[in-house]
N, C-alpha and C. Protein backbone atom coordinates (compact mmCIF):
# COMPACT_ATOMS: atom_id res chain seq x y z
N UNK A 1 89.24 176.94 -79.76
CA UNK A 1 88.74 178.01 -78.94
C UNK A 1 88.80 177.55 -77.48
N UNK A 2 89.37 178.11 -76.64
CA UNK A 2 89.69 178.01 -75.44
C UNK A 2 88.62 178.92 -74.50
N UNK A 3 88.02 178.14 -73.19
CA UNK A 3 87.46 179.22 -72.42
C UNK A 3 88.45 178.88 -70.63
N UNK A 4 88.57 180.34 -70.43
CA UNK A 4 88.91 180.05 -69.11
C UNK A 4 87.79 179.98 -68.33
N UNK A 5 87.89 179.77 -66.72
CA UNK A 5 86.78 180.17 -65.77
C UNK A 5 86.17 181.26 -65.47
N UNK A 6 87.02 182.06 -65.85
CA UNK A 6 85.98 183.57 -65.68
C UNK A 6 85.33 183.89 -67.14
N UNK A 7 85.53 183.26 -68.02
CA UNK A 7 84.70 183.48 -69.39
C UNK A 7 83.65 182.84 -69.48
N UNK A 8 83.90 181.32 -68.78
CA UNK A 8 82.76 180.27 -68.09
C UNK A 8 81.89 180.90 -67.47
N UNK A 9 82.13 181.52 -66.49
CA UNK A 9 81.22 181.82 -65.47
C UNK A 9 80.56 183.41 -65.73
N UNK A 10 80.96 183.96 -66.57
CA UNK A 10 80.59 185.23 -67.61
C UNK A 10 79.56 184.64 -68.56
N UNK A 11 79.92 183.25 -69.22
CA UNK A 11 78.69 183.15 -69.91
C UNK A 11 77.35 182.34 -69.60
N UNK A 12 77.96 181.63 -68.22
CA UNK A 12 76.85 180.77 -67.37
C UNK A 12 75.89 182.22 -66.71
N UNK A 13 76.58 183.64 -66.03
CA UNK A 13 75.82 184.57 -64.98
C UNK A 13 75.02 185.13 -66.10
N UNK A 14 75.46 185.46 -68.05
CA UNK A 14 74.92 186.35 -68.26
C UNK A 14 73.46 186.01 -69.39
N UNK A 15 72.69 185.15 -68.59
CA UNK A 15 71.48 184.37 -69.33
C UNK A 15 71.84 183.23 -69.40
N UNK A 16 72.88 182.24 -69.91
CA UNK A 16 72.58 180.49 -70.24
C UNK A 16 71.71 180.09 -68.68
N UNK A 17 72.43 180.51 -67.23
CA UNK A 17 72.04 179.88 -66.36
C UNK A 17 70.29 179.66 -66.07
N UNK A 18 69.96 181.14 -66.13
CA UNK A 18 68.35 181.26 -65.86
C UNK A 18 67.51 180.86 -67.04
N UNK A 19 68.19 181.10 -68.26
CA UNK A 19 67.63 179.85 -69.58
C UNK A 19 67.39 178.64 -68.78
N UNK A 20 68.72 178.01 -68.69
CA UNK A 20 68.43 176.64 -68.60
C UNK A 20 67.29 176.39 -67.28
N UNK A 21 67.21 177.06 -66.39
CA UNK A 21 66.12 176.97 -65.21
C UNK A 21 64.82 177.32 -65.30
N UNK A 22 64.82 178.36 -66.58
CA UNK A 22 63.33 178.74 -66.51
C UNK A 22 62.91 177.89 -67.93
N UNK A 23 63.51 177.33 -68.66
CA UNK A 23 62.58 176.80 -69.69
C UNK A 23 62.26 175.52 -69.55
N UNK A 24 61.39 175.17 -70.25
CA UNK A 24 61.72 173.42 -70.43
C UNK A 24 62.63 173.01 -71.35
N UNK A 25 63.10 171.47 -71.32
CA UNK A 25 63.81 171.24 -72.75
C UNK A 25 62.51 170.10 -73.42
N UNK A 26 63.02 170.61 -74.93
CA UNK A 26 61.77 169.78 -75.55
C UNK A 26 61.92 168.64 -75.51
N UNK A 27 60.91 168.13 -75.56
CA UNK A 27 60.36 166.60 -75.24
C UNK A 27 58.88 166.19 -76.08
N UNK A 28 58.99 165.29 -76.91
CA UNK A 28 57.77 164.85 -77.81
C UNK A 28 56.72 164.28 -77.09
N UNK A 29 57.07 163.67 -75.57
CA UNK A 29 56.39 162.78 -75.06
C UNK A 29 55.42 163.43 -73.79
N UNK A 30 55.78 165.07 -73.59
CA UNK A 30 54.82 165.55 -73.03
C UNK A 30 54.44 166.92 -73.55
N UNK A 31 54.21 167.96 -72.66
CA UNK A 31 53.21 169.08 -73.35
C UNK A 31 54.35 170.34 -72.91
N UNK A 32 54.26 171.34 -74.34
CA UNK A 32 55.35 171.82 -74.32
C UNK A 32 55.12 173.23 -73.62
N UNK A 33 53.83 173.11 -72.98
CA UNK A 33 53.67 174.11 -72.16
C UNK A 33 53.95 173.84 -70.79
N UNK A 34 54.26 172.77 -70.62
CA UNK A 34 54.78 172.13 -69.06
C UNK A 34 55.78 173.70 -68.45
N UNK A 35 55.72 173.39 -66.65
CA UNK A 35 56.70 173.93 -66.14
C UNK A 35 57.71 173.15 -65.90
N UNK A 36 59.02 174.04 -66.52
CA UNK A 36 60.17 173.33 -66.27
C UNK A 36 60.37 172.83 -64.43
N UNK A 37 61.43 171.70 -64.49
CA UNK A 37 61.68 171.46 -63.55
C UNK A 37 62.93 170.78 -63.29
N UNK A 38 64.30 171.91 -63.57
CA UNK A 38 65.46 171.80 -62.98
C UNK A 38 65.81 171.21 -62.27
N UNK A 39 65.20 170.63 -61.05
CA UNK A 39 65.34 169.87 -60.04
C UNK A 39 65.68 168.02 -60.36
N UNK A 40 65.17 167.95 -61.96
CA UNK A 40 64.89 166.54 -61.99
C UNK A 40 65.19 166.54 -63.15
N UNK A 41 66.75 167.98 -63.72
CA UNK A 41 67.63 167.36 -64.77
C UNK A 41 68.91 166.33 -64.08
N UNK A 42 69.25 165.91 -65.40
CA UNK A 42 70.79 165.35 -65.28
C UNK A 42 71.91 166.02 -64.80
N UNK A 43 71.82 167.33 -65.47
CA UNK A 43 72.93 168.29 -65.18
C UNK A 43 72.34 169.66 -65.00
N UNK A 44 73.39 170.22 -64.18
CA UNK A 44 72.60 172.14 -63.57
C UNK A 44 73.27 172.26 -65.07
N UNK A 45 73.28 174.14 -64.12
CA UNK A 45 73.79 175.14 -65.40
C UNK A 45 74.68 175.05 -66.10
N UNK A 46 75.63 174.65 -65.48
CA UNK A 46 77.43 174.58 -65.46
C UNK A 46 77.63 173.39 -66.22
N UNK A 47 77.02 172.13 -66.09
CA UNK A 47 77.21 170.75 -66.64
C UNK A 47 76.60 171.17 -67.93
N UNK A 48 75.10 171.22 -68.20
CA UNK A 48 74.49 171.75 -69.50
C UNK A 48 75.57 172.74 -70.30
N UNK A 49 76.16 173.91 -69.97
CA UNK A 49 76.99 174.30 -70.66
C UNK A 49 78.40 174.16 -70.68
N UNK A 50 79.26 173.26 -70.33
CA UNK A 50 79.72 172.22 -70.27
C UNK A 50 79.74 171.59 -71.50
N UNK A 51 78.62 170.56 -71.94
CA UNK A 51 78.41 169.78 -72.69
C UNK A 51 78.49 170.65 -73.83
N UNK A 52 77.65 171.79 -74.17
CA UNK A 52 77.55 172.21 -75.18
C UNK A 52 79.04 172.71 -75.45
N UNK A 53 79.58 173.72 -75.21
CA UNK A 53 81.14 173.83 -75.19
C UNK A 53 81.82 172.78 -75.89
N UNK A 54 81.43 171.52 -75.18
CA UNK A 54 82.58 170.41 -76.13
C UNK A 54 81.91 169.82 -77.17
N UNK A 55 80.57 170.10 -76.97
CA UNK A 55 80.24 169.45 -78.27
C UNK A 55 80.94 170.54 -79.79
N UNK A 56 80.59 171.90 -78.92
CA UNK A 56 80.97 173.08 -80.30
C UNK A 56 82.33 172.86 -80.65
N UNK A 57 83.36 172.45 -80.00
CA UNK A 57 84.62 172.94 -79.85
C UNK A 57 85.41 171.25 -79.99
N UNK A 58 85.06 170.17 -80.36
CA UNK A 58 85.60 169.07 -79.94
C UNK A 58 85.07 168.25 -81.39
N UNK A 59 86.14 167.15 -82.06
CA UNK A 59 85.49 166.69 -83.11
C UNK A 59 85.09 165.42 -82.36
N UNK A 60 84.66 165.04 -81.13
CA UNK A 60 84.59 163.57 -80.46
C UNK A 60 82.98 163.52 -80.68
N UNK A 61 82.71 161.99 -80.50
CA UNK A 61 80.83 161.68 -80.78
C UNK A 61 80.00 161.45 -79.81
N UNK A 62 79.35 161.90 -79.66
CA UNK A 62 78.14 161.97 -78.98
C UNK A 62 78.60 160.63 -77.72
N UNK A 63 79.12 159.55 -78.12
CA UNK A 63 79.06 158.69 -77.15
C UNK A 63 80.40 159.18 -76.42
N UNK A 64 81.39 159.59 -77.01
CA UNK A 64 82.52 160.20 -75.83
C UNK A 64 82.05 161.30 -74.79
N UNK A 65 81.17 162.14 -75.37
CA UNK A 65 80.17 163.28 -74.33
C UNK A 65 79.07 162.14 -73.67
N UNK A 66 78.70 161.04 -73.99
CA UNK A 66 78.03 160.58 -72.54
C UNK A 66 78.59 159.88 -71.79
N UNK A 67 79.96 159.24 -72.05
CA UNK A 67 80.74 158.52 -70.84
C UNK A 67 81.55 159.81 -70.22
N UNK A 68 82.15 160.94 -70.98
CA UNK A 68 82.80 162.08 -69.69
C UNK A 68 81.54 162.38 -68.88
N UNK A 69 80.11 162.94 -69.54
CA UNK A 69 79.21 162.92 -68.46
C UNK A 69 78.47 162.58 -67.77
N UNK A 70 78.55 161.21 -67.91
CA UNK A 70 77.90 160.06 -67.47
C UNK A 70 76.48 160.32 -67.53
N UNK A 71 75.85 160.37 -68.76
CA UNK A 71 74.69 160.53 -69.41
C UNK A 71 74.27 159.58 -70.20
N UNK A 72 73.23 158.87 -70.37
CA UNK A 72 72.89 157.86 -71.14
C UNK A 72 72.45 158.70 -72.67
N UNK A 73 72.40 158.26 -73.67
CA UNK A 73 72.22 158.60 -75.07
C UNK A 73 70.96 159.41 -75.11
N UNK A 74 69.87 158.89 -74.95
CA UNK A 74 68.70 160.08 -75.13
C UNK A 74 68.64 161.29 -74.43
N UNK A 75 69.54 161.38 -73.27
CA UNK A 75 69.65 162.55 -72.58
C UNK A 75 70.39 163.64 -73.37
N UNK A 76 71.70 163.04 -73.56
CA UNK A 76 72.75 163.81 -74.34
C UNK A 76 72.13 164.31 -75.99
N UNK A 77 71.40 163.32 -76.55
CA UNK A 77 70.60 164.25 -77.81
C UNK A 77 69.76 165.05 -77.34
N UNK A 78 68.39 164.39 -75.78
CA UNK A 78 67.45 165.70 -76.15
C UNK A 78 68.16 167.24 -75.39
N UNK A 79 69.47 166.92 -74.66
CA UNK A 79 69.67 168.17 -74.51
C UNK A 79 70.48 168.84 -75.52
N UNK A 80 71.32 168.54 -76.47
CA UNK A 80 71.95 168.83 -77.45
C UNK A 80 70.53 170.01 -78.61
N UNK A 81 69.36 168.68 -79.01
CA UNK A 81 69.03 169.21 -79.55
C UNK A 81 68.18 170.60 -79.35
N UNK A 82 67.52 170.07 -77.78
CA UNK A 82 66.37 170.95 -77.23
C UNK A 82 67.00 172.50 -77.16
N UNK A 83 68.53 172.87 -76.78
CA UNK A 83 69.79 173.61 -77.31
C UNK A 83 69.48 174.19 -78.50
N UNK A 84 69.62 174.05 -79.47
CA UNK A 84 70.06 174.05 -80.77
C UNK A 84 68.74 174.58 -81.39
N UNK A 85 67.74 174.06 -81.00
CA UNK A 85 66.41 174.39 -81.50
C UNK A 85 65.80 175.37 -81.35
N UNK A 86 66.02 175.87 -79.65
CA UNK A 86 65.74 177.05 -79.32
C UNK A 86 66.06 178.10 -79.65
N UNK A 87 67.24 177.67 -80.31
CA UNK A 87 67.81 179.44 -81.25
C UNK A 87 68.83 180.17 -80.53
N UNK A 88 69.23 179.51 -79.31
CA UNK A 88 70.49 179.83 -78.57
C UNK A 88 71.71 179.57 -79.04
């Protein structure tokens, strides 16, 4: 499955973006009523969906998605999973 840039940016304008800004991603180690704070992820909108894209679409492992995004391992699971959980 192939996406161009205007399918990218069709599916970043139409909800993933303000998802990823207005929620938190889960985390065991604090309170899941916290306010998110975008400011002090790894990756914006575009990188977050990004990742997910190749994770859906790519048979490579988890450690090939944290050296293209230069993400250390617990990042790349809790955003994978915090993803996945939410029902998106």
């Amino acid at each position: 499955m192939d996406f161009d840039v205007r399918t990218f940016g069709f599916i970043l304008t139409s909800g993933f973006a303000s998802q990823w800004y207005e929620l938190p991603i889960a985390r065991t180690d604090i309170s899941s009523h916290g306010n998110p704070q975008p400011n002090r992820r790894s990756l914006d909108a575009g990188g977050a969906l990004g990742l997910i894209l190749h994770y859906l679409n790519s048979t490579m492992h988890e450690t090939s998605l944290q050296q293209i995004f230069a993400l250390i391992p617990a990042t790349v699971s809790r955003y994978l999973t915090g993803y996945f959980q939410s029902g998106d």
